[in-house]
N, C-alpha and C. Protein backbone atom coordinates (compact mmCIF):
# COMPACT_ATOMS: atom_id res chain seq x y z
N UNK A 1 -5.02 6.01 28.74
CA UNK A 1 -4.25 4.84 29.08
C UNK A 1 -4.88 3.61 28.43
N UNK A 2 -4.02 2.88 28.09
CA UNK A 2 -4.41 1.29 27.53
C UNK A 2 -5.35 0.41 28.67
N UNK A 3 -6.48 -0.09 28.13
CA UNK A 3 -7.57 -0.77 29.20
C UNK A 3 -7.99 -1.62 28.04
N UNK A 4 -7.94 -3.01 28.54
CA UNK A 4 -8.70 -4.13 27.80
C UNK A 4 -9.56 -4.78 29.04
N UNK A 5 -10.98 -4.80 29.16
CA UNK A 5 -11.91 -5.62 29.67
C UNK A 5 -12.87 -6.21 29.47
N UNK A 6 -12.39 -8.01 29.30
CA UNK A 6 -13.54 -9.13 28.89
C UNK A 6 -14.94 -9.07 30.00
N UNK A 7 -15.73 -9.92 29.32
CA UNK A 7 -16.85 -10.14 29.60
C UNK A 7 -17.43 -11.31 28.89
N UNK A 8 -18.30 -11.87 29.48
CA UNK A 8 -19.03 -12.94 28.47
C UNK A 8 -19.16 -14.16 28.89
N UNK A 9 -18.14 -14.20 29.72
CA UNK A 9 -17.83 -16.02 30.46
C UNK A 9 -19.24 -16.24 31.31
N UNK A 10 -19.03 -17.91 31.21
CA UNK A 10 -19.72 -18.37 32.12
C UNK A 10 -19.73 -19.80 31.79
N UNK A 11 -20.51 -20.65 32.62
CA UNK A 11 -20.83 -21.97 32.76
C UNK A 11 -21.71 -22.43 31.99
N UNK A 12 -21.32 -23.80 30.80
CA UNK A 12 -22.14 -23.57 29.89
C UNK A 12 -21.50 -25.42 29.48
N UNK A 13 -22.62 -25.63 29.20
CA UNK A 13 -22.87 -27.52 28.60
C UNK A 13 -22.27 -27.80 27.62
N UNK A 14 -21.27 -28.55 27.09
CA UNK A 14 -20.70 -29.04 25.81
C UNK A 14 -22.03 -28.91 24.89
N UNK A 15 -21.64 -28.72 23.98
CA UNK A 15 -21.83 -28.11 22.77
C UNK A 15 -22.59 -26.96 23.17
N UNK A 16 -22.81 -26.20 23.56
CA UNK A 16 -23.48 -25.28 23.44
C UNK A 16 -22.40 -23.97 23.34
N UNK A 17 -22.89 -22.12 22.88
CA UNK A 17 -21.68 -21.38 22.88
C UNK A 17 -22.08 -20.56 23.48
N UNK A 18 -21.18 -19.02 23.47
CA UNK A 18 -20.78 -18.40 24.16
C UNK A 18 -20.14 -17.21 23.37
N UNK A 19 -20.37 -16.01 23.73
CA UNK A 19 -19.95 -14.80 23.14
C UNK A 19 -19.20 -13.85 23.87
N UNK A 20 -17.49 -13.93 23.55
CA UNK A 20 -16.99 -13.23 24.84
C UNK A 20 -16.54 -11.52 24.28
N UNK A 21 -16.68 -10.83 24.49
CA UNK A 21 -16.46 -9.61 24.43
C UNK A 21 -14.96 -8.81 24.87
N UNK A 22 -14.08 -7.99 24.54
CA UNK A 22 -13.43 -7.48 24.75
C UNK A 22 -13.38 -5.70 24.64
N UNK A 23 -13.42 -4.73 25.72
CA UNK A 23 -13.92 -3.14 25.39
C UNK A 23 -12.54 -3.27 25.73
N UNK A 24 -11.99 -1.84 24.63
CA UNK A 24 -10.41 -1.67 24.65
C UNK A 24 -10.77 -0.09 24.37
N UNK A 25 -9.60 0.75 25.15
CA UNK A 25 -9.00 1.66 24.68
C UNK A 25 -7.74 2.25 24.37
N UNK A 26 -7.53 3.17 23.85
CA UNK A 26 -6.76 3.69 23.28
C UNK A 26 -5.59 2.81 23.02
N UNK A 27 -6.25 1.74 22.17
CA UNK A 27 -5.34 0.85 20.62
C UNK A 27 -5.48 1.39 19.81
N UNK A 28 -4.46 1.52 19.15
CA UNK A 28 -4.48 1.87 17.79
C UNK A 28 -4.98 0.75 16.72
N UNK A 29 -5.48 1.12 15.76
CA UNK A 29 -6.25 0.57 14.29
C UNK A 29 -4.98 -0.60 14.11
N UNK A 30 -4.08 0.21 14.42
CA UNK A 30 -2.73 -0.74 13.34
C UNK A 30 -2.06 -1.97 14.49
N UNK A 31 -2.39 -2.34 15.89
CA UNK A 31 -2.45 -3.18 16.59
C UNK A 31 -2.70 -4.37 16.35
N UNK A 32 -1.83 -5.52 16.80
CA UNK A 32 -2.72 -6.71 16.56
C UNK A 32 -3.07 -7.17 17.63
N UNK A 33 -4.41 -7.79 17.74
CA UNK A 33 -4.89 -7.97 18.66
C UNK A 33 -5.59 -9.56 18.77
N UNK A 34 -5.36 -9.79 19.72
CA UNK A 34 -6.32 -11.61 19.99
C UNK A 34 -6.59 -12.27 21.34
N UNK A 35 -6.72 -13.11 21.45
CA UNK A 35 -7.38 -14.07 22.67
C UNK A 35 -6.66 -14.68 22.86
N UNK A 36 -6.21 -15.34 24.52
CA UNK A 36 -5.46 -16.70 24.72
C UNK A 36 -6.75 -16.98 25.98
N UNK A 37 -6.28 -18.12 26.29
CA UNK A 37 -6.22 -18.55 27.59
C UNK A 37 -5.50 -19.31 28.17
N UNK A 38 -5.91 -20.06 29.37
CA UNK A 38 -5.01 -21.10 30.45
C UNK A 38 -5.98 -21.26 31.50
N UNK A 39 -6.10 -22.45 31.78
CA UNK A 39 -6.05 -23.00 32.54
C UNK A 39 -5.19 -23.66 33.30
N UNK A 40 -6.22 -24.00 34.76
CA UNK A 40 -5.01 -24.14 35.68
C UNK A 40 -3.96 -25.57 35.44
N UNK A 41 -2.86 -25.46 36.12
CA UNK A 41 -1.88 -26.06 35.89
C UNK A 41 -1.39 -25.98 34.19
N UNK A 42 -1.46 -25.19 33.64
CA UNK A 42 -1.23 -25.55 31.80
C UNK A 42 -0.67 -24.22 31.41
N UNK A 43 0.16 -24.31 30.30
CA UNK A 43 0.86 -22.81 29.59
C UNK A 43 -0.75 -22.37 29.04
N UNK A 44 -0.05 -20.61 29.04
CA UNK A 44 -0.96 -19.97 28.12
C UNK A 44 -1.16 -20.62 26.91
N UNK A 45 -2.27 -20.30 26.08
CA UNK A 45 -2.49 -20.91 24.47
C UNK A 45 -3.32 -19.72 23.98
N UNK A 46 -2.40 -19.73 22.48
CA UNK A 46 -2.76 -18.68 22.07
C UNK A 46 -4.48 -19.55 20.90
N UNK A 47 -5.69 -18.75 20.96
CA UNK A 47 -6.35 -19.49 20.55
C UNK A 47 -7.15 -18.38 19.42
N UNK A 48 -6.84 -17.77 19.34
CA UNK A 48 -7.20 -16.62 17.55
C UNK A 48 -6.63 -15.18 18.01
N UNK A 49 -5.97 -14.98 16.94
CA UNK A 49 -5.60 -13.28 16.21
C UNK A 49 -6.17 -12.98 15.29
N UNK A 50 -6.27 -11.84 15.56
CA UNK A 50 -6.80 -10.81 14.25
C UNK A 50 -5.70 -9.92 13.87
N UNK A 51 -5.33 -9.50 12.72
CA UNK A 51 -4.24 -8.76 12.67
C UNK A 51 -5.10 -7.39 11.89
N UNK A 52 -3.87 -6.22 11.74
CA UNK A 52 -4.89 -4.86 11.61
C UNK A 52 -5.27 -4.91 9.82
N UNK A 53 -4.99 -6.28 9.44
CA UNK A 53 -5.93 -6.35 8.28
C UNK A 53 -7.45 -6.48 8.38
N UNK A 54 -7.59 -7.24 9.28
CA UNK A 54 -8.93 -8.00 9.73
C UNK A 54 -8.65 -9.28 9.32
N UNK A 55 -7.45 -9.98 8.74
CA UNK A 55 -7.20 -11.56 8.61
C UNK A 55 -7.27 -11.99 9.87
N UNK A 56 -8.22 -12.93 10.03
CA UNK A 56 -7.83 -14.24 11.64
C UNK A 56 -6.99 -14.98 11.29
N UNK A 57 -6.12 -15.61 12.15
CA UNK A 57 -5.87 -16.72 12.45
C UNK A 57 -6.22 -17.41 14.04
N UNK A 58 -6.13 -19.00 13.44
CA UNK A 58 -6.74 -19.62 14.56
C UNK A 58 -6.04 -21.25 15.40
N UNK A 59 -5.92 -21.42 16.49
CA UNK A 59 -5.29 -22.16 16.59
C UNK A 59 -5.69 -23.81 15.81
N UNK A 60 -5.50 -24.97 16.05
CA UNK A 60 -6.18 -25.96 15.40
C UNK A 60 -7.17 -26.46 16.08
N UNK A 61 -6.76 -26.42 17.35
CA UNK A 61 -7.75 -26.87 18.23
C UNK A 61 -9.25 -26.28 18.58
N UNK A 62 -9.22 -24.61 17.80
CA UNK A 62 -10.66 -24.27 17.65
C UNK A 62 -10.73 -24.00 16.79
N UNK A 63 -10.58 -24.21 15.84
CA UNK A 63 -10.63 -23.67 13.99
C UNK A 63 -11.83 -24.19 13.71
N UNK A 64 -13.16 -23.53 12.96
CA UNK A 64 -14.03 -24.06 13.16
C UNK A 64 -15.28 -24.05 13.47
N UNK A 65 -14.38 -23.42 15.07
CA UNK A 65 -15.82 -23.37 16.12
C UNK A 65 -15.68 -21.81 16.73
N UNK A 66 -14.39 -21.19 16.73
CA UNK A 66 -14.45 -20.12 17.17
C UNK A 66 -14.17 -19.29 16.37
N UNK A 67 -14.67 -17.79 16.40
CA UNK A 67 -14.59 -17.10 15.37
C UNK A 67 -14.15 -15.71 15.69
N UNK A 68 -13.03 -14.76 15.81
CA UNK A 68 -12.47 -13.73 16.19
C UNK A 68 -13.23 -12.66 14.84
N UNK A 69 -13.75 -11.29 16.11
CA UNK A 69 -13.77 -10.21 15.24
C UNK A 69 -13.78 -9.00 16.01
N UNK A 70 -13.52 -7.81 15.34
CA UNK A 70 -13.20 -6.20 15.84
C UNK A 70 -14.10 -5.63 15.34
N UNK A 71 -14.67 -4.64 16.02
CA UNK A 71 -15.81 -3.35 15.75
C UNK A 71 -14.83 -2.25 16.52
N UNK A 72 -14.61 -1.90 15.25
CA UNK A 72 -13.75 -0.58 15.80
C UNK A 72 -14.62 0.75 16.02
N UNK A 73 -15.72 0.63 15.59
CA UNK A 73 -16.72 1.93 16.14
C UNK A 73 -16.73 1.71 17.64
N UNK A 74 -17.22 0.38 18.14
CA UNK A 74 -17.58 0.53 19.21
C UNK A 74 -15.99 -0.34 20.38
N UNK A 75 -14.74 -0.13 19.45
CA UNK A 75 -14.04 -0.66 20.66
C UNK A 75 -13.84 -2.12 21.35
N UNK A 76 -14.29 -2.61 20.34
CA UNK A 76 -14.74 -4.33 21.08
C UNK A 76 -14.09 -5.42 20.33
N UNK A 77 -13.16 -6.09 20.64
CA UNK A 77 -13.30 -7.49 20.29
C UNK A 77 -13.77 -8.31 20.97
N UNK A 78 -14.07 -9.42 19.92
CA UNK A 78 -15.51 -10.53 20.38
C UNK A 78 -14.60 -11.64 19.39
N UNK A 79 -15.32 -12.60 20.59
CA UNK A 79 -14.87 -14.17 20.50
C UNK A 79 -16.21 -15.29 20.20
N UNK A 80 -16.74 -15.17 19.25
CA UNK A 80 -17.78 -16.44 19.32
C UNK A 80 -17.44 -17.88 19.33
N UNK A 81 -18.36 -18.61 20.62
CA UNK A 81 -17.54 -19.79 20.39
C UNK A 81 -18.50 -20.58 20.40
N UNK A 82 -19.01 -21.60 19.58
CA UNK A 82 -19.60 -22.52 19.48
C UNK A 82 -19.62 -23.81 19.33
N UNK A 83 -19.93 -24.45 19.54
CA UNK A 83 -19.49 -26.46 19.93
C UNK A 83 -18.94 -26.69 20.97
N UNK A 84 -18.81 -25.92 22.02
CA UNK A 84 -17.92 -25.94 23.41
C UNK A 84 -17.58 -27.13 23.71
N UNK A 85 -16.29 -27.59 24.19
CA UNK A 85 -15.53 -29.03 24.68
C UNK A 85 -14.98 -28.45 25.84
N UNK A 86 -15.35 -29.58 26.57
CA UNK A 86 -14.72 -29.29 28.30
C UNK A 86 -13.74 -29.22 28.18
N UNK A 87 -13.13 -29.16 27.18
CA UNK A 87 -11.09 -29.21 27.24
C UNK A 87 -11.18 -27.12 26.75
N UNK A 88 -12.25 -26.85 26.42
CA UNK A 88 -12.30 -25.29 26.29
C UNK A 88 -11.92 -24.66 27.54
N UNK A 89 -12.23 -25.45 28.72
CA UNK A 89 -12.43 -24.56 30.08
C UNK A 89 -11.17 -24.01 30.36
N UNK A 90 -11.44 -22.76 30.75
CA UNK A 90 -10.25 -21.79 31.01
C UNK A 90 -10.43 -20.24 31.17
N UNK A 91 -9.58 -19.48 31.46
CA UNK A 91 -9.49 -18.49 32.06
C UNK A 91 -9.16 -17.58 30.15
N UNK A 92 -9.95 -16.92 29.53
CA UNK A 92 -9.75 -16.57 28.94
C UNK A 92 -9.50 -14.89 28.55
N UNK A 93 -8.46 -14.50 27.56
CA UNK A 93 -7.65 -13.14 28.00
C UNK A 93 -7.50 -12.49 26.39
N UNK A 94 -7.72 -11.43 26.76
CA UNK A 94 -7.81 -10.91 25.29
C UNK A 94 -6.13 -9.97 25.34
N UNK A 95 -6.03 -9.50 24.64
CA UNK A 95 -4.54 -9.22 24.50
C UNK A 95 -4.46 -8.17 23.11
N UNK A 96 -3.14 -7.18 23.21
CA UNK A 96 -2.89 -6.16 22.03
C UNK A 96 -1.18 -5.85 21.78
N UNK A 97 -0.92 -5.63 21.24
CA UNK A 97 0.40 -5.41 20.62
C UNK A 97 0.60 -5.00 19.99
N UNK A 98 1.58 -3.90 19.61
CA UNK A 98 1.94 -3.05 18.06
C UNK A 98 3.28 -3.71 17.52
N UNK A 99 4.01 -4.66 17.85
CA UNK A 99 5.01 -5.80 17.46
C UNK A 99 4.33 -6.93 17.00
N UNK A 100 4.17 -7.42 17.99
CA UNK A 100 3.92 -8.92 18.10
C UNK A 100 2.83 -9.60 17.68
N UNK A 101 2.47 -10.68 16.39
CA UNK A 101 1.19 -10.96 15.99
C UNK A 101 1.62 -12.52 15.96
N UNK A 102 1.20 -13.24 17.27
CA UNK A 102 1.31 -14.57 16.66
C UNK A 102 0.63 -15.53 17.29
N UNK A 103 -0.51 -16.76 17.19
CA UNK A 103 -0.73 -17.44 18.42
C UNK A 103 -0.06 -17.89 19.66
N UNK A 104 1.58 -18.53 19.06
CA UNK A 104 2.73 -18.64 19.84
C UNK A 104 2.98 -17.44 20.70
N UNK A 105 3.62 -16.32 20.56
CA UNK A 105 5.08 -15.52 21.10
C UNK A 105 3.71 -14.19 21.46
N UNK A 106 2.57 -14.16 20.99
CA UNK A 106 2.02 -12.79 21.33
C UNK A 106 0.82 -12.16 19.73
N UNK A 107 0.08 -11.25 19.99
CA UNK A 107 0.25 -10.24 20.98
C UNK A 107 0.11 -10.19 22.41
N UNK A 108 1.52 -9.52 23.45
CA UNK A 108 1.54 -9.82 24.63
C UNK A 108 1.57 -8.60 25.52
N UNK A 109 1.80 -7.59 24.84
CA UNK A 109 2.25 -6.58 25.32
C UNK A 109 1.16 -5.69 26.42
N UNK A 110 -0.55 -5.66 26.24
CA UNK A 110 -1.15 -5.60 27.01
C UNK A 110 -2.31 -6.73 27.21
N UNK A 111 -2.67 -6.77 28.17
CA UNK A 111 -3.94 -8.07 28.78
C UNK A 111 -5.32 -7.18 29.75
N UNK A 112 -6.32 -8.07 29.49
CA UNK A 112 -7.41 -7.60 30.27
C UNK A 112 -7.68 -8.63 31.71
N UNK A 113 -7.87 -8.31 32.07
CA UNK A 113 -8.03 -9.66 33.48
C UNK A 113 -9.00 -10.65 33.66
N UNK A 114 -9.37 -10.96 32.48
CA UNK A 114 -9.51 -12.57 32.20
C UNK A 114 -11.37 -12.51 32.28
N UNK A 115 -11.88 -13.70 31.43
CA UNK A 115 -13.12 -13.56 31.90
C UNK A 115 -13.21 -15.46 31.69
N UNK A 116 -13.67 -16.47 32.55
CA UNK A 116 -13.80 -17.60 33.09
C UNK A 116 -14.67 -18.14 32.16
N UNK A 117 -14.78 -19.36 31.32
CA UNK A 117 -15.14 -20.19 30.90
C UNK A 117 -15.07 -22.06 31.21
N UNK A 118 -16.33 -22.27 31.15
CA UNK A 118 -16.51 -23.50 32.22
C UNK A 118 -17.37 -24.50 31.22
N UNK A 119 -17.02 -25.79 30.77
CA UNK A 119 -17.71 -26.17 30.15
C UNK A 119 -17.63 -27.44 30.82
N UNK A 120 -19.22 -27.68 31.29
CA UNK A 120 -19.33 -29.40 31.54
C UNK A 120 -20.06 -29.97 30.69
N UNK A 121 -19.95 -31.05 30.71
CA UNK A 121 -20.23 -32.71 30.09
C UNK A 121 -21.95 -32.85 30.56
């Protein structure tokens, strides 16, 4: 069965980063896969894809500072994020899809249950 579960969050000082992890199974290679989050009161935002090239894309607002990648030996996507801005804080969600590759509209099709990022001033 399909299982995506983050890890990595935590409470952490502007500028400083953070390495969030995603263990997935049974995705396929040819999936696209990426990160959103939300915080409270606010729409989801899609904030990097990887597509089954290994091309990222990234939203504007972390282009830069965050950096999406896949280890398909070991099952994992990972989110490095560095320069943290309290406007980062949020509930962040890794995500997979065999349709859908886009920061906007998806991939939506499966989610992991979130791992919390907190950045103060």
């Amino acid at each position: 069965q399909v299982r995506l579960v983050e890890s990595g969050g935590g409470s952490v000082q502007a500028g400083g980063s953070l390495r969030l992890s995603c263990a997935y199974s049974e995705i396929p290679s040819t999936y696209c896969m990426g990160w959103f989050r939300q915080a409270p009161g606010k729409e989801r935002e899609g904030v990097a894809i990887i597509y089954s090239t290994g091309a990222p894309n990234y939203a504007d607002s972390v282009k830069g500072r965050f950096t999406i990648s896949k280890d398909k030996a070991k099952n994992t996507l990972y989110l490095q994020i560095d320069s943290l801005k309290p406007e980062d804080t949020a509930m962040y969600y890794c995500a997979a899809d065999r349709f859908r590759c886009g920061l906007r509209f998806g991939p939506r099709n499966y989610w992991g249950q979130g791992t919390q990022v907190t950045v103060y001033s």
